[in-house]
N, C-alpha and C. Protein backbone atom coordinates (compact mmCIF):
# COMPACT_ATOMS: atom_id res chain seq x y z
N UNK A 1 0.84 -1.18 0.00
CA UNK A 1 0.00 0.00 0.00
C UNK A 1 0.89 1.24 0.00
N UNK A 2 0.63 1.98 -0.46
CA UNK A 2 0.96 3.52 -0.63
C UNK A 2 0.72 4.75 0.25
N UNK A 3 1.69 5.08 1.13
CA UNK A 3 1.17 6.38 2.29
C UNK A 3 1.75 7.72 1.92
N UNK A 4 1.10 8.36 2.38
CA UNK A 4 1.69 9.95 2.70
C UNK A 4 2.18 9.96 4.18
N UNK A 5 3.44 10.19 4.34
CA UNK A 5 3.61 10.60 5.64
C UNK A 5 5.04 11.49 5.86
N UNK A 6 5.70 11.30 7.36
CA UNK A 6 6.69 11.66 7.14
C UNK A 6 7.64 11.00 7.59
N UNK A 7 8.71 11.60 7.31
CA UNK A 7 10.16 11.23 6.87
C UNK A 7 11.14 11.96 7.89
N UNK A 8 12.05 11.95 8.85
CA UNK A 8 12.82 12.64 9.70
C UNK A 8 13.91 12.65 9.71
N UNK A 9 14.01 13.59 8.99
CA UNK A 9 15.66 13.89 9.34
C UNK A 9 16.03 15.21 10.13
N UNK A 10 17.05 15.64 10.22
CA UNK A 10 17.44 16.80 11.34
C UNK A 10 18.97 15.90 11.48
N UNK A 11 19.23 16.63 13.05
CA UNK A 11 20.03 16.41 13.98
C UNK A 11 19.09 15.72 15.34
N UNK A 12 20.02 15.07 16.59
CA UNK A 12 19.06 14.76 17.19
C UNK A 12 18.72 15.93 18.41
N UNK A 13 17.51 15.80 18.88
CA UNK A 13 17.00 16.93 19.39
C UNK A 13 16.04 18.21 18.19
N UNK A 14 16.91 18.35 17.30
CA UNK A 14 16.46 19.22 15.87
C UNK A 14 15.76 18.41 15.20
N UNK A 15 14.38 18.02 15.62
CA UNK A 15 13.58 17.17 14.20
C UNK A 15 13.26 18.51 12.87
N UNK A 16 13.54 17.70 11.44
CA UNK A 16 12.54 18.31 10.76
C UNK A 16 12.27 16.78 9.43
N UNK A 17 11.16 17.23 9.18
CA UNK A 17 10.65 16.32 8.94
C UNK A 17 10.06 16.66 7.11
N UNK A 18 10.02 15.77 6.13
CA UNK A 18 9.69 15.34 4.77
C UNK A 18 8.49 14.84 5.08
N UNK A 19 7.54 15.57 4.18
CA UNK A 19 6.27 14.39 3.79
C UNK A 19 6.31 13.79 2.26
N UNK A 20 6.29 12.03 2.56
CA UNK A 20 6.92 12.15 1.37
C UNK A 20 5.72 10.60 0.82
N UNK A 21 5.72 10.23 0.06
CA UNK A 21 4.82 9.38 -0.67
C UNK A 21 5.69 8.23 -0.74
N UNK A 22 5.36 6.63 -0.21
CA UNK A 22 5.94 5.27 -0.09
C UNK A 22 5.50 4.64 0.27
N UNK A 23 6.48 3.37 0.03
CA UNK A 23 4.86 2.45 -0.07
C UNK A 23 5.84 1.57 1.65
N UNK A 24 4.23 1.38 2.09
CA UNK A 24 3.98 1.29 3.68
C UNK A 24 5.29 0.42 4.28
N UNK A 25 5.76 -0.75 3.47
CA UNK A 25 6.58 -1.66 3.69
C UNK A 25 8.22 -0.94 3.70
N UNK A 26 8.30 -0.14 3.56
CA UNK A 26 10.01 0.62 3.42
C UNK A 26 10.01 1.20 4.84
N UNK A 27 11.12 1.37 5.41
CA UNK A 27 11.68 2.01 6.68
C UNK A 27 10.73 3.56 6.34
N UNK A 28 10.90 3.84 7.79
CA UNK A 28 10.61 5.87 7.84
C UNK A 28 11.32 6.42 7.22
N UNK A 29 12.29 6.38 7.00
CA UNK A 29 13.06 7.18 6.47
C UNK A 29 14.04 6.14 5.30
N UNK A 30 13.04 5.40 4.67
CA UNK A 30 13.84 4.73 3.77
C UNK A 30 13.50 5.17 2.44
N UNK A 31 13.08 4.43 1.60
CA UNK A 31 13.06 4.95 0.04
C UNK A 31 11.51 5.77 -0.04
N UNK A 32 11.49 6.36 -0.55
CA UNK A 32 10.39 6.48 -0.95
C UNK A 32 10.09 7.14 -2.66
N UNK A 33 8.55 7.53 -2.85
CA UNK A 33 8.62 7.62 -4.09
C UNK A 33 8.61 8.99 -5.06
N UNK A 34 8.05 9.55 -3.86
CA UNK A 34 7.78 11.20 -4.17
C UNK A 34 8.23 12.44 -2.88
N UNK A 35 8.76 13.15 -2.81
CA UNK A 35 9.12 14.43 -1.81
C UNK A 35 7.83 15.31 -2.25
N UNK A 36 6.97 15.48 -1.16
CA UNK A 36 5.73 16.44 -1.40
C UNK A 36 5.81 17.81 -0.75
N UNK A 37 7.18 18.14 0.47
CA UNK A 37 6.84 19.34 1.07
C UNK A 37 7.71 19.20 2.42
N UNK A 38 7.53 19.51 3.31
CA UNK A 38 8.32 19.69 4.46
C UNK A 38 7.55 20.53 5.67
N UNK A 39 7.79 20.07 6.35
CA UNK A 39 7.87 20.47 8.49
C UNK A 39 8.57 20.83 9.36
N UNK A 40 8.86 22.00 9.33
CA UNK A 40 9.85 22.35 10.03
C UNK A 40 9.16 22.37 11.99
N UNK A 41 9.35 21.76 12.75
CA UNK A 41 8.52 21.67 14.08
C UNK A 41 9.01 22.99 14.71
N UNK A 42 10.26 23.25 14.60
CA UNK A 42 11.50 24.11 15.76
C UNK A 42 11.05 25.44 15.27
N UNK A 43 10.53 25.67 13.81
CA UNK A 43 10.47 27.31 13.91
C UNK A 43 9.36 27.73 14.28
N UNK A 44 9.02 28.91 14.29
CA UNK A 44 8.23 29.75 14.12
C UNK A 44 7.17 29.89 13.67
N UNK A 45 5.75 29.06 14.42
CA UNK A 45 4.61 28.30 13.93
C UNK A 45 3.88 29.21 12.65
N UNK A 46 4.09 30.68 12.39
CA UNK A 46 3.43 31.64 11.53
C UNK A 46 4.48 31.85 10.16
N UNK A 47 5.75 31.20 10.56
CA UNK A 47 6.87 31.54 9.31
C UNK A 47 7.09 30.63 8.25
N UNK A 48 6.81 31.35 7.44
CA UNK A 48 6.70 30.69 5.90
C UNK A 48 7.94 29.05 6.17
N UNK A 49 8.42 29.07 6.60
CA UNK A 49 10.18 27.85 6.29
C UNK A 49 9.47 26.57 7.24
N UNK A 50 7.96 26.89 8.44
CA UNK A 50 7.87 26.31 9.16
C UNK A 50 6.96 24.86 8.17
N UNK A 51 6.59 25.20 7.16
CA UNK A 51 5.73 24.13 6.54
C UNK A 51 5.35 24.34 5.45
N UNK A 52 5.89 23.56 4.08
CA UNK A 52 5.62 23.82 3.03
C UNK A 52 4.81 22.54 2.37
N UNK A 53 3.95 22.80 1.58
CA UNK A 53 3.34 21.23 1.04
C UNK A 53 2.39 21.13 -0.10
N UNK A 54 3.25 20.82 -1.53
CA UNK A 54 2.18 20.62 -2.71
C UNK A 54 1.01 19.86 -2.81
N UNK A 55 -0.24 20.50 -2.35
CA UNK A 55 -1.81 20.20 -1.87
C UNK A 55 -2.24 19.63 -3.45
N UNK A 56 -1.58 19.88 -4.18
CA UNK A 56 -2.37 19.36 -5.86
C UNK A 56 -1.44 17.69 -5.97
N UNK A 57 -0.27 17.68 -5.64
CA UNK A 57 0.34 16.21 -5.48
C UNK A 57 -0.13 15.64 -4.29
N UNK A 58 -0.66 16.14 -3.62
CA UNK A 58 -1.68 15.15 -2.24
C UNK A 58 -2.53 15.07 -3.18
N UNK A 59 -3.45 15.55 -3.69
CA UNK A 59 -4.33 15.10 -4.05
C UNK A 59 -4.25 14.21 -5.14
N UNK A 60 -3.29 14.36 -6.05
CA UNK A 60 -3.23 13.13 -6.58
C UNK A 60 -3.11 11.88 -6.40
N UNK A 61 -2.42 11.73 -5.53
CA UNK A 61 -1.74 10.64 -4.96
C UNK A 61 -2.80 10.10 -4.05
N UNK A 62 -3.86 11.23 -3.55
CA UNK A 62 -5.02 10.76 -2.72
C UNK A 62 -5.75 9.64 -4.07
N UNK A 63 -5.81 10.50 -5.38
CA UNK A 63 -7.24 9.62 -6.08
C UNK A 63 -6.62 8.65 -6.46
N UNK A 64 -5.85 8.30 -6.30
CA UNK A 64 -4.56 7.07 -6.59
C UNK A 64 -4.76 6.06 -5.84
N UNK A 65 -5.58 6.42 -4.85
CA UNK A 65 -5.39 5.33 -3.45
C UNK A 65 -4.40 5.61 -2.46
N UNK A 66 -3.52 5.96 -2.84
CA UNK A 66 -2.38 6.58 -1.23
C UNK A 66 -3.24 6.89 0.39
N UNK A 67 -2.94 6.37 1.05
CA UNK A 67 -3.55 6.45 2.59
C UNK A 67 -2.99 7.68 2.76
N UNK A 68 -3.31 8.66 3.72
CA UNK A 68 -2.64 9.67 4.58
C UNK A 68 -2.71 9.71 5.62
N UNK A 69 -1.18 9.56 6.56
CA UNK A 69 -1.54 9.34 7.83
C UNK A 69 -2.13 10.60 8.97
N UNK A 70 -1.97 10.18 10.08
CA UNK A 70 -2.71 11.34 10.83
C UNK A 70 -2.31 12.57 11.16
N UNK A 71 -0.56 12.40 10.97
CA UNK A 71 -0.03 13.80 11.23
C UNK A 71 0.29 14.32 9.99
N UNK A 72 0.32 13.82 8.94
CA UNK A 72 0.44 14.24 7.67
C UNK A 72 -1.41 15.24 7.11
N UNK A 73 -2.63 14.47 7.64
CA UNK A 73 -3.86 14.68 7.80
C UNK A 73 -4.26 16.01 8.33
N UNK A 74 -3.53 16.24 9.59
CA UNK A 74 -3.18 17.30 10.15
C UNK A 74 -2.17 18.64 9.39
N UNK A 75 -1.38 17.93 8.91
CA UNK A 75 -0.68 18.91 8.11
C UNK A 75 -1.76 19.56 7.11
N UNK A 76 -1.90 19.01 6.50
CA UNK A 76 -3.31 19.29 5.04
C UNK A 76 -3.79 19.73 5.86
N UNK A 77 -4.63 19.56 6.62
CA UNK A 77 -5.43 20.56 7.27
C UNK A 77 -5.03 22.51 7.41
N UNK A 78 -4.01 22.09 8.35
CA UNK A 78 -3.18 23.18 8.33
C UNK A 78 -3.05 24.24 7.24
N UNK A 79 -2.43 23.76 6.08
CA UNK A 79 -2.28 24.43 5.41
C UNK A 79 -3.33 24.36 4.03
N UNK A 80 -4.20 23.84 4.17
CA UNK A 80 -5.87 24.34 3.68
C UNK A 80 -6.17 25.32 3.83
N UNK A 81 -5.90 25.41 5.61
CA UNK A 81 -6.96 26.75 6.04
C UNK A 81 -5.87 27.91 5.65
N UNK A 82 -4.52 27.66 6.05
CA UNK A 82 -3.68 29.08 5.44
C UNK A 82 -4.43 29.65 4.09
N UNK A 83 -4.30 28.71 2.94
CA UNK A 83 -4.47 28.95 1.63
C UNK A 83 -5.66 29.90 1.51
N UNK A 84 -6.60 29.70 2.68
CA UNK A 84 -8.00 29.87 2.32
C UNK A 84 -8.17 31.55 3.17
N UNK A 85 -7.28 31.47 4.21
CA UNK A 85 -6.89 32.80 5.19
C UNK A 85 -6.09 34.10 4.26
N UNK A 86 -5.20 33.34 3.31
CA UNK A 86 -4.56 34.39 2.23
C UNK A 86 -5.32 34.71 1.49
């Protein structure tokens, strides 16, 4: 099966995190198939660097069948409502 989720890299203590498209059976941070955007946790919950994420490649990948997990779910959320606030 095919997920949206994320991916962690950083330093330790410094998470930042990839949402990235793979299929369920690969490590967290192993292969995956697509880079959709990024999470930055550590900055600045209102600053542009804190979360970026191509909402038209979620959605593809949604009518595709791709699962999305819950903090990735949350992310979309997130930045729905930005889009819709600008």
């Amino acid at each position: 099966m095919v997920v949206i989720r994320l991916s962690r890299g950083g330093a330790r203590n410094r998470p930042f995190y990839n949402v990235v498209v793979a299929d369920s059976r690969n490590r967290r941070d192993g292969r995956f198939i697509e880079r959709l955007g990024f999470y930055n946790p550590l900055s600045v919950a209102g600053a542009a660097d804190s979360l970026r994420l191509d909402l038209a490649r979620v959605t593809f990948w949604q009518e595709r069948g791709a699962q999305v997990s819950d903090a990735v779910a949350k992310l979309v959320k997130r930045v729905g409502a930005q889009t819709v606030a600008a």
